[in-house]
PDB file of N, CA and C in Angstrom:
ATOM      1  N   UNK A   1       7.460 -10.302 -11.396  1.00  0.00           N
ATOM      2  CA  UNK A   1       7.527 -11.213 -10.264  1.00  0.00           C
ATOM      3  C   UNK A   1       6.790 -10.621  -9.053  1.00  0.00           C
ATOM      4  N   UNK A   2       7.084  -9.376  -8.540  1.00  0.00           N
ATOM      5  CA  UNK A   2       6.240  -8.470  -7.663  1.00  0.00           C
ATOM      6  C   UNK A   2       5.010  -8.935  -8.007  1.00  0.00           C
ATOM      7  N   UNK A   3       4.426  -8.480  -8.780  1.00  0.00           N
ATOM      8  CA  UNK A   3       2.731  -8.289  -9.103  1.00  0.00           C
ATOM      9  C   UNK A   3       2.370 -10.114  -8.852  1.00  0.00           C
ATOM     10  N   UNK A   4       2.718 -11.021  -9.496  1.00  0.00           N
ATOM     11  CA  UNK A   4       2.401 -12.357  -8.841  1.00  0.00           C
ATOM     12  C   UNK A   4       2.466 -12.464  -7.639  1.00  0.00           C
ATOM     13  N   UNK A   5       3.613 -12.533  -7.171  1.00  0.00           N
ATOM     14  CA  UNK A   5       3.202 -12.494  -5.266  1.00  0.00           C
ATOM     15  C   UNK A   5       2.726 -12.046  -4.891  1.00  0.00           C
ATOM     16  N   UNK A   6       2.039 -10.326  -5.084  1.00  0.00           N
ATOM     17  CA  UNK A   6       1.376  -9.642  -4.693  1.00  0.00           C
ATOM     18  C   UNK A   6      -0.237 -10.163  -4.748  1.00  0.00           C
ATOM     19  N   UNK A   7      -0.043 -10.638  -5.714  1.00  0.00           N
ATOM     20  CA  UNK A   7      -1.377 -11.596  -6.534  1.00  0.00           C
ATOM     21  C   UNK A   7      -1.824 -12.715  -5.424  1.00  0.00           C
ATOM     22  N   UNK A   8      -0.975 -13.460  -5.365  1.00  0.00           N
ATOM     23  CA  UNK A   8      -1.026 -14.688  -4.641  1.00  0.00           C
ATOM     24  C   UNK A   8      -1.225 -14.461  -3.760  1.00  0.00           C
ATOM     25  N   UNK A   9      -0.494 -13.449  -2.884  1.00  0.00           N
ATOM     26  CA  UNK A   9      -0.990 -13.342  -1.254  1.00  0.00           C
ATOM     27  C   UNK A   9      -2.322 -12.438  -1.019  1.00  0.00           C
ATOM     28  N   UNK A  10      -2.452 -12.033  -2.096  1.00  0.00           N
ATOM     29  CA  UNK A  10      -4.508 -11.328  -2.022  1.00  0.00           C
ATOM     30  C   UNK A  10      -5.618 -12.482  -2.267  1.00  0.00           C
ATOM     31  N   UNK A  11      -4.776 -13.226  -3.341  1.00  0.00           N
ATOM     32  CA  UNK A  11      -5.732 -14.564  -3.458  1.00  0.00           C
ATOM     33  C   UNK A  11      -5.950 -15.429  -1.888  1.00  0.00           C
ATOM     34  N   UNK A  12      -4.715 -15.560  -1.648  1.00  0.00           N
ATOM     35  CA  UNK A  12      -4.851 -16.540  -0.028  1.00  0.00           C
ATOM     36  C   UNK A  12      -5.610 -15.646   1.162  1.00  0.00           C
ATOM     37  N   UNK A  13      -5.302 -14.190   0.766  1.00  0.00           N
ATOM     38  CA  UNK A  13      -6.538 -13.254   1.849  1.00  0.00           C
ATOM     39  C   UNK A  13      -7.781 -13.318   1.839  1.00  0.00           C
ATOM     40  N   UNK A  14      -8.015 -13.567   0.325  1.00  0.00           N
ATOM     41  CA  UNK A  14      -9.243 -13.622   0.295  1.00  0.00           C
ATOM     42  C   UNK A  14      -9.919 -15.025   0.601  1.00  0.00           C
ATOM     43  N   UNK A  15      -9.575 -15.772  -0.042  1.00  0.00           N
ATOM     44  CA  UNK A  15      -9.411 -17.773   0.753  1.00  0.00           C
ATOM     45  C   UNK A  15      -9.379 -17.787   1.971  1.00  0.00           C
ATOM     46  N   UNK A  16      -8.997 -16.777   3.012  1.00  0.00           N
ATOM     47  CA  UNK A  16      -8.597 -16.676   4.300  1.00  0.00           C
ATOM     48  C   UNK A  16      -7.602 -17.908   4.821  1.00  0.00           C
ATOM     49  N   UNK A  17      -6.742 -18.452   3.484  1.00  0.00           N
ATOM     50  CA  UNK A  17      -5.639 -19.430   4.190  1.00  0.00           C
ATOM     51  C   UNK A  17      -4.236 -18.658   4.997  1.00  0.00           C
ATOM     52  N   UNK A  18      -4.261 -17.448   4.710  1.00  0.00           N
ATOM     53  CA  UNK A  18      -3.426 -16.931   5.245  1.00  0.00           C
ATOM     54  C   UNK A  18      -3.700 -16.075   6.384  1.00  0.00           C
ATOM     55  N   UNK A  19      -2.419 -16.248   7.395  1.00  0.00           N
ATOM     56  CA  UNK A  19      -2.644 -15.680   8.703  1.00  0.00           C
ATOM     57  C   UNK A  19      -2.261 -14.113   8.817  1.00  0.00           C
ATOM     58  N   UNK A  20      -3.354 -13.262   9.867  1.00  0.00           N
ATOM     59  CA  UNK A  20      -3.043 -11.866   9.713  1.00  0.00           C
ATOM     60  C   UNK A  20      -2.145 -11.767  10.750  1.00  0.00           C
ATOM     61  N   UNK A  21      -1.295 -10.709  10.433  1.00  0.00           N
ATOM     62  CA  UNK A  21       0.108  -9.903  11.536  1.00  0.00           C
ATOM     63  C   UNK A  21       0.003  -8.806  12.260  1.00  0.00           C
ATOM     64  N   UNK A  22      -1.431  -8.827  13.127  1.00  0.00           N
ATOM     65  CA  UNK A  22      -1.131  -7.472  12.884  1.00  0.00           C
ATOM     66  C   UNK A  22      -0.096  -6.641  14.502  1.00  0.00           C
ATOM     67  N   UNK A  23      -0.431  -5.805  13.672  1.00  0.00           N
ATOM     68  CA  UNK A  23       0.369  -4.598  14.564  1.00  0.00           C
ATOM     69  C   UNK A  23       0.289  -3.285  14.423  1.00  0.00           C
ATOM     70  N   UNK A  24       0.689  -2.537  14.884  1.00  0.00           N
ATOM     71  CA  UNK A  24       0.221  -1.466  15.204  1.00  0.00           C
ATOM     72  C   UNK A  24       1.215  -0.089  14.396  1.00  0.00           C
ATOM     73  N   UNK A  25       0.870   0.743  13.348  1.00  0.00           N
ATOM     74  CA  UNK A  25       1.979   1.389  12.302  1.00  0.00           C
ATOM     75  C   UNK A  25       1.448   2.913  12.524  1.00  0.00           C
ATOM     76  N   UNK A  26       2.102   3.290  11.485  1.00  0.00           N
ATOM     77  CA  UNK A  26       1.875   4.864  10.908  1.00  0.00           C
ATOM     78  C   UNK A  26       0.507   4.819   9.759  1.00  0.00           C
ATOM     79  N   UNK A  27      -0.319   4.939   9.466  1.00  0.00           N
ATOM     80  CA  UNK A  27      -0.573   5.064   8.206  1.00  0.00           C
ATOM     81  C   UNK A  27      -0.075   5.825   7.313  1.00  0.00           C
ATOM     82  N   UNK A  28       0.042   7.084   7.413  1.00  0.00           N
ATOM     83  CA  UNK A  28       0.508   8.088   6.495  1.00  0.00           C
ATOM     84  C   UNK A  28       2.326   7.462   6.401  1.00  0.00           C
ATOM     85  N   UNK A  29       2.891   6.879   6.987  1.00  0.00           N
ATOM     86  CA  UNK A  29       4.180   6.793   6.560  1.00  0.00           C
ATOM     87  C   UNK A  29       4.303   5.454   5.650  1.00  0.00           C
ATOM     88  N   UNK A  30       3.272   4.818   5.515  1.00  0.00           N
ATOM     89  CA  UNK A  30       2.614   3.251   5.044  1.00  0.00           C
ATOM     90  C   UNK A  30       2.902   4.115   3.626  1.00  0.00           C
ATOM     91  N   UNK A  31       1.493   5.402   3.375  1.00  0.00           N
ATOM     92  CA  UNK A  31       1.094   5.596   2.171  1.00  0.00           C
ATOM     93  C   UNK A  31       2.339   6.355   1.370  1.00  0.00           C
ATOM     94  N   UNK A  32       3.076   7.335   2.158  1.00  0.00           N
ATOM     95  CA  UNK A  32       4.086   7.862   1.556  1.00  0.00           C
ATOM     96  C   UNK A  32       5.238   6.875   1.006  1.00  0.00           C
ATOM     97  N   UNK A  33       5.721   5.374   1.908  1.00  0.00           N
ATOM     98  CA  UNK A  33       6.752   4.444   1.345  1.00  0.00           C
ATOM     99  C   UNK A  33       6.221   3.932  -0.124  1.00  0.00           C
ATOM    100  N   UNK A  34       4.631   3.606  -0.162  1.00  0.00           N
ATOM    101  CA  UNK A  34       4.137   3.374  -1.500  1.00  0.00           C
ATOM    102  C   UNK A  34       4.158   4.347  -2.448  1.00  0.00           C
ATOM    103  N   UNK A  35       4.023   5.963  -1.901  1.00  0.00           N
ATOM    104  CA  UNK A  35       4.368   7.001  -2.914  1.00  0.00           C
ATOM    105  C   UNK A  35       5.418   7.096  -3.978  1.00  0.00           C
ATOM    106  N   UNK A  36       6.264   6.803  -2.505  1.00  0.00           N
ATOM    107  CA  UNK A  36       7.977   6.430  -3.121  1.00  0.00           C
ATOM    108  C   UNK A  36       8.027   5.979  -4.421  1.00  0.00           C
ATOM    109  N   UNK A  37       7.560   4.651  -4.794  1.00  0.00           N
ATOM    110  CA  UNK A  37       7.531   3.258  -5.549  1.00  0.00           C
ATOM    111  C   UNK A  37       7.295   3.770  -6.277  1.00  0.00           C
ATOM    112  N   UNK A  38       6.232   4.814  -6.595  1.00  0.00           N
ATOM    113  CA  UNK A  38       5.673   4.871  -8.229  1.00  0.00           C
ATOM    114  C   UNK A  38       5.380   6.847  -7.910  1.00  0.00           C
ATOM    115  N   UNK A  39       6.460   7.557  -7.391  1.00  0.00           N
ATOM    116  CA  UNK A  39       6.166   9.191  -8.046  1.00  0.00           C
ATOM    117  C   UNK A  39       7.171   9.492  -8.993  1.00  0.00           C
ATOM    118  N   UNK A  40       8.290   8.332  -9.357  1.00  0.00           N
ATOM    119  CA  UNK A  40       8.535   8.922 -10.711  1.00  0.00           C
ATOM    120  C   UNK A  40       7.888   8.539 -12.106  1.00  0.00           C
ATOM    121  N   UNK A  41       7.070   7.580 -12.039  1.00  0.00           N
ATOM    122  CA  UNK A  41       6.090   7.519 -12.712  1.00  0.00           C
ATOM    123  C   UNK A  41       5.005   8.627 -12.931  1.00  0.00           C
ATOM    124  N   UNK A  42       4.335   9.060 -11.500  1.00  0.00           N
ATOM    125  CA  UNK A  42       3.535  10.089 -11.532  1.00  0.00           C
ATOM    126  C   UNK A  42       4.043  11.169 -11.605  1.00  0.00           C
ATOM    127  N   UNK A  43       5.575  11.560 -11.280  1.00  0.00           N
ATOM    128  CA  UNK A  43       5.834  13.091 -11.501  1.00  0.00           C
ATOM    129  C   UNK A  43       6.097  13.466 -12.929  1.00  0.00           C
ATOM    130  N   UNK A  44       6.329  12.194 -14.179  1.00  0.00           N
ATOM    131  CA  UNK A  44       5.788  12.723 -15.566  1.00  0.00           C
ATOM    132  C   UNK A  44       5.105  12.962 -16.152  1.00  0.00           C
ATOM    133  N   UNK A  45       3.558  12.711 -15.137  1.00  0.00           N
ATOM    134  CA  UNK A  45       2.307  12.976 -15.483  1.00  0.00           C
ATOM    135  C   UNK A  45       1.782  14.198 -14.669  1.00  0.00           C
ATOM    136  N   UNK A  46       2.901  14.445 -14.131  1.00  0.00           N
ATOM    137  CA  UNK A  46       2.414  16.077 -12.934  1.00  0.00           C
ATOM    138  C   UNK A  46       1.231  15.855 -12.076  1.00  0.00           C
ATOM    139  N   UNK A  47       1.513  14.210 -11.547  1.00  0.00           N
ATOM    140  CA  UNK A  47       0.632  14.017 -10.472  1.00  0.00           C
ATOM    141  C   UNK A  47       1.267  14.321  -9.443  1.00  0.00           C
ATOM    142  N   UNK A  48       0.823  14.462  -8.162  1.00  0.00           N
ATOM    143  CA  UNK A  48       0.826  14.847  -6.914  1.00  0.00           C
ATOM    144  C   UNK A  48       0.213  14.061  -5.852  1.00  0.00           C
ATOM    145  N   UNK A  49       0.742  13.686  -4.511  1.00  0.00           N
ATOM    146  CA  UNK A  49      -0.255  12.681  -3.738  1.00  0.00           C
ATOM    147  C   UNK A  49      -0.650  14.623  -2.211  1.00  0.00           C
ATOM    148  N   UNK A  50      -1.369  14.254  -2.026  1.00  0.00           N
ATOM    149  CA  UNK A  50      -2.432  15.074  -1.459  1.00  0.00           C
ATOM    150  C   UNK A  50      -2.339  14.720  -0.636  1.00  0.00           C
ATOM    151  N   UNK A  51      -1.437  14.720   0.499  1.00  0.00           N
ATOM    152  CA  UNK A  51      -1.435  13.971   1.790  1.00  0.00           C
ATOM    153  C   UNK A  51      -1.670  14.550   3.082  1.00  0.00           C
ATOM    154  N   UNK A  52      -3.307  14.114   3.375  1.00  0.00           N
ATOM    155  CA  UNK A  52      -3.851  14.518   4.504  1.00  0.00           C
ATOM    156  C   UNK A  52      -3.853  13.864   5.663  1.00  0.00           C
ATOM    157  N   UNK A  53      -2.898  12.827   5.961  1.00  0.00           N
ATOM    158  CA  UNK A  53      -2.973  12.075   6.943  1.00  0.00           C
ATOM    159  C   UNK A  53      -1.904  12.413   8.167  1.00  0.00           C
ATOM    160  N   UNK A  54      -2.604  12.640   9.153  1.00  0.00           N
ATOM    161  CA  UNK A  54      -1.867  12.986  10.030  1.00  0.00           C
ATOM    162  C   UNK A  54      -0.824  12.130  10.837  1.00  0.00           C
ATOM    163  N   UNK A  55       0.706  12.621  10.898  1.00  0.00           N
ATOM    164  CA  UNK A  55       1.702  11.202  10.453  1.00  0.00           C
ATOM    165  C   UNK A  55       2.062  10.481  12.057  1.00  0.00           C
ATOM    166  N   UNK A  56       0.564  11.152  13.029  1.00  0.00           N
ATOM    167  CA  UNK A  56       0.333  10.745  14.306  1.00  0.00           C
ATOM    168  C   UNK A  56      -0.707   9.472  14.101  1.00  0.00           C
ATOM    169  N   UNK A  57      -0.952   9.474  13.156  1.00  0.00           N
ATOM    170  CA  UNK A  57      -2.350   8.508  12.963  1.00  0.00           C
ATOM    171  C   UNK A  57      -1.687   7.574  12.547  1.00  0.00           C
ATOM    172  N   UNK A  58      -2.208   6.304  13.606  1.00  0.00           N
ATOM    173  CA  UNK A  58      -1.835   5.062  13.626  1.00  0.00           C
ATOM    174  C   UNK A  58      -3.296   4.187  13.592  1.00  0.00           C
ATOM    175  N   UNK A  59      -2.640   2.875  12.544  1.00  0.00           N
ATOM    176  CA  UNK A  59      -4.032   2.073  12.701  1.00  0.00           C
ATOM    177  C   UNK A  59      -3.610   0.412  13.517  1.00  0.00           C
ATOM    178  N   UNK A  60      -4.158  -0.305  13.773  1.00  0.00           N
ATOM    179  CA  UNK A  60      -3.916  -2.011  13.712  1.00  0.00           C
ATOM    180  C   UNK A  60      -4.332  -2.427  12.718  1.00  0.00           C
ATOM    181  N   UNK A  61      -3.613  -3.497  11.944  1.00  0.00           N
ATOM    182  CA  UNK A  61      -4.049  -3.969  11.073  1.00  0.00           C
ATOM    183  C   UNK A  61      -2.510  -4.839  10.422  1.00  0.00           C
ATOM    184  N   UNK A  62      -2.766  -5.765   9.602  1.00  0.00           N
ATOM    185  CA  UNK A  62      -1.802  -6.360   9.010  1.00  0.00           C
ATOM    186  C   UNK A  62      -1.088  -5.283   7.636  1.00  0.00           C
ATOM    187  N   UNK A  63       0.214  -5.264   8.393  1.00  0.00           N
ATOM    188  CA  UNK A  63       0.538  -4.157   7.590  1.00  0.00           C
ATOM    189  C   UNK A  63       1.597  -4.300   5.824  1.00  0.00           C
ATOM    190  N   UNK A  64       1.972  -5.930   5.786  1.00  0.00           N
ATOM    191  CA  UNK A  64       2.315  -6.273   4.967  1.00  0.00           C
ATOM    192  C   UNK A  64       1.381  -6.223   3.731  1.00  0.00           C
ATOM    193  N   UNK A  65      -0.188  -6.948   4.161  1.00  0.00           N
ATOM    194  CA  UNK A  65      -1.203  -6.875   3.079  1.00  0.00           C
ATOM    195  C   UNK A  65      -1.884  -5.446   2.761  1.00  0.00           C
ATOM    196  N   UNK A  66      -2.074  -4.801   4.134  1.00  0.00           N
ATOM    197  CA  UNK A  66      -2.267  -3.471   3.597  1.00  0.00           C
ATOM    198  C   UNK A  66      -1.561  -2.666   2.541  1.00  0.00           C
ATOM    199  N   UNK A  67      -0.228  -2.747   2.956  1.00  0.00           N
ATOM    200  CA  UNK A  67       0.778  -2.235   2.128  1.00  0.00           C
ATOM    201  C   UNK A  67       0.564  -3.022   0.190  1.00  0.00           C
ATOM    202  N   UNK A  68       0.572  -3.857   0.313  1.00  0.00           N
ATOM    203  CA  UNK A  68       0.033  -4.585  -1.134  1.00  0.00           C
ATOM    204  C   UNK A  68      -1.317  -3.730  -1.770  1.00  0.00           C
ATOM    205  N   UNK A  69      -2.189  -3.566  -0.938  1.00  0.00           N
ATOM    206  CA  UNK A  69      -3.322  -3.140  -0.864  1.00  0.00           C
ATOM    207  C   UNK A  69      -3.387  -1.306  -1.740  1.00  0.00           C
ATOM    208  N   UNK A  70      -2.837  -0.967  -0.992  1.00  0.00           N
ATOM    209  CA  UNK A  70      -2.374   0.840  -0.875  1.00  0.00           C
ATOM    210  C   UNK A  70      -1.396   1.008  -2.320  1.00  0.00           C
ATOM    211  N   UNK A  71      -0.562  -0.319  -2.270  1.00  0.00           N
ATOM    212  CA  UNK A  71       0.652   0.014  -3.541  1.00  0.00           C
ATOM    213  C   UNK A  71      -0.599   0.085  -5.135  1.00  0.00           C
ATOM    214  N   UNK A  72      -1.353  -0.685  -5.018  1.00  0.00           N
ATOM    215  CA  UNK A  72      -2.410  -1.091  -5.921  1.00  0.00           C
ATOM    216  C   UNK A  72      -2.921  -0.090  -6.524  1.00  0.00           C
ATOM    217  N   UNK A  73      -4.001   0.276  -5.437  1.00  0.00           N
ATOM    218  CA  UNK A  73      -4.273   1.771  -5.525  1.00  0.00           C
ATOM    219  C   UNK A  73      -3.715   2.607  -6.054  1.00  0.00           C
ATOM    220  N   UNK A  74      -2.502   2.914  -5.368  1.00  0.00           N
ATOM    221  CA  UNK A  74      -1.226   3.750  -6.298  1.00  0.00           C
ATOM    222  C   UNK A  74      -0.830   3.852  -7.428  1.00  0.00           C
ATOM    223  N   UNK A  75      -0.475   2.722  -7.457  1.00  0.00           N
ATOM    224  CA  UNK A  75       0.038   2.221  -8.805  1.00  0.00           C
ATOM    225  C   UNK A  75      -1.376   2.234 -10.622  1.00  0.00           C
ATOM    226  N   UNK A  76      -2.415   1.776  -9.441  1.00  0.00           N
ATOM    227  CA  UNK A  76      -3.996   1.882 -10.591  1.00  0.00           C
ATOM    228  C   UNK A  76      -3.840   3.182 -11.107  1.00  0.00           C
ATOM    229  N   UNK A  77      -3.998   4.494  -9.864  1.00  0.00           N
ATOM    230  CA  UNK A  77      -3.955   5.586 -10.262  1.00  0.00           C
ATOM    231  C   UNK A  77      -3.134   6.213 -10.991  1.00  0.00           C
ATOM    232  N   UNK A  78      -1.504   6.145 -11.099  1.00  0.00           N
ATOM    233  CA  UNK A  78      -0.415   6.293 -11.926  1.00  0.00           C
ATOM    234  C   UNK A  78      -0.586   6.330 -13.026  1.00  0.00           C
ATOM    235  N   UNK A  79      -0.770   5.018 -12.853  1.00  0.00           N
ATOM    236  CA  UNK A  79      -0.498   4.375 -14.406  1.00  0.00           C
ATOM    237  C   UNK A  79      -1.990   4.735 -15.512  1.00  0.00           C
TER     238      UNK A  79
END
């Protein structure tokens, strides 16, 4: 069910029917909540996330789709 909505609301990003939110976050605390999601997946593969982001570094940007965005990534690499 995740991965469809996740689906759907990249499809409408890319359609540009959907409206952006943005605001103003952490990045590095963005990438570590997505770490969360899938390092017990990666800690049976003795992966590791490499985290160079300084947890002062903030971006603007819509942080719901980013977050979809970043989990992807994550999750590509994991798995």
């Amino acid at each position: 069910e995740r991965i469809v909505t996740n689906l759907l609301q990249l499809t409408r990003c890319h359609n540009q029917t959907s409206i952006l939110d943005l605001e103003e976050f952490s990045v590095g605390s963005l990438v570590k909540d997505c770490w969360k999601r899938t390092s017990d997946i990666a800690n049976r593969k003795d992966l590791t996330l490499d985290d160079r982001i300084s947890p002062s570094e903030k971006v603007i940007s819509d942080k719901a789709k980013l977050e979809i965005i970043l989990q992807k990534i994550i999750d590509s690499a994991a798995f």
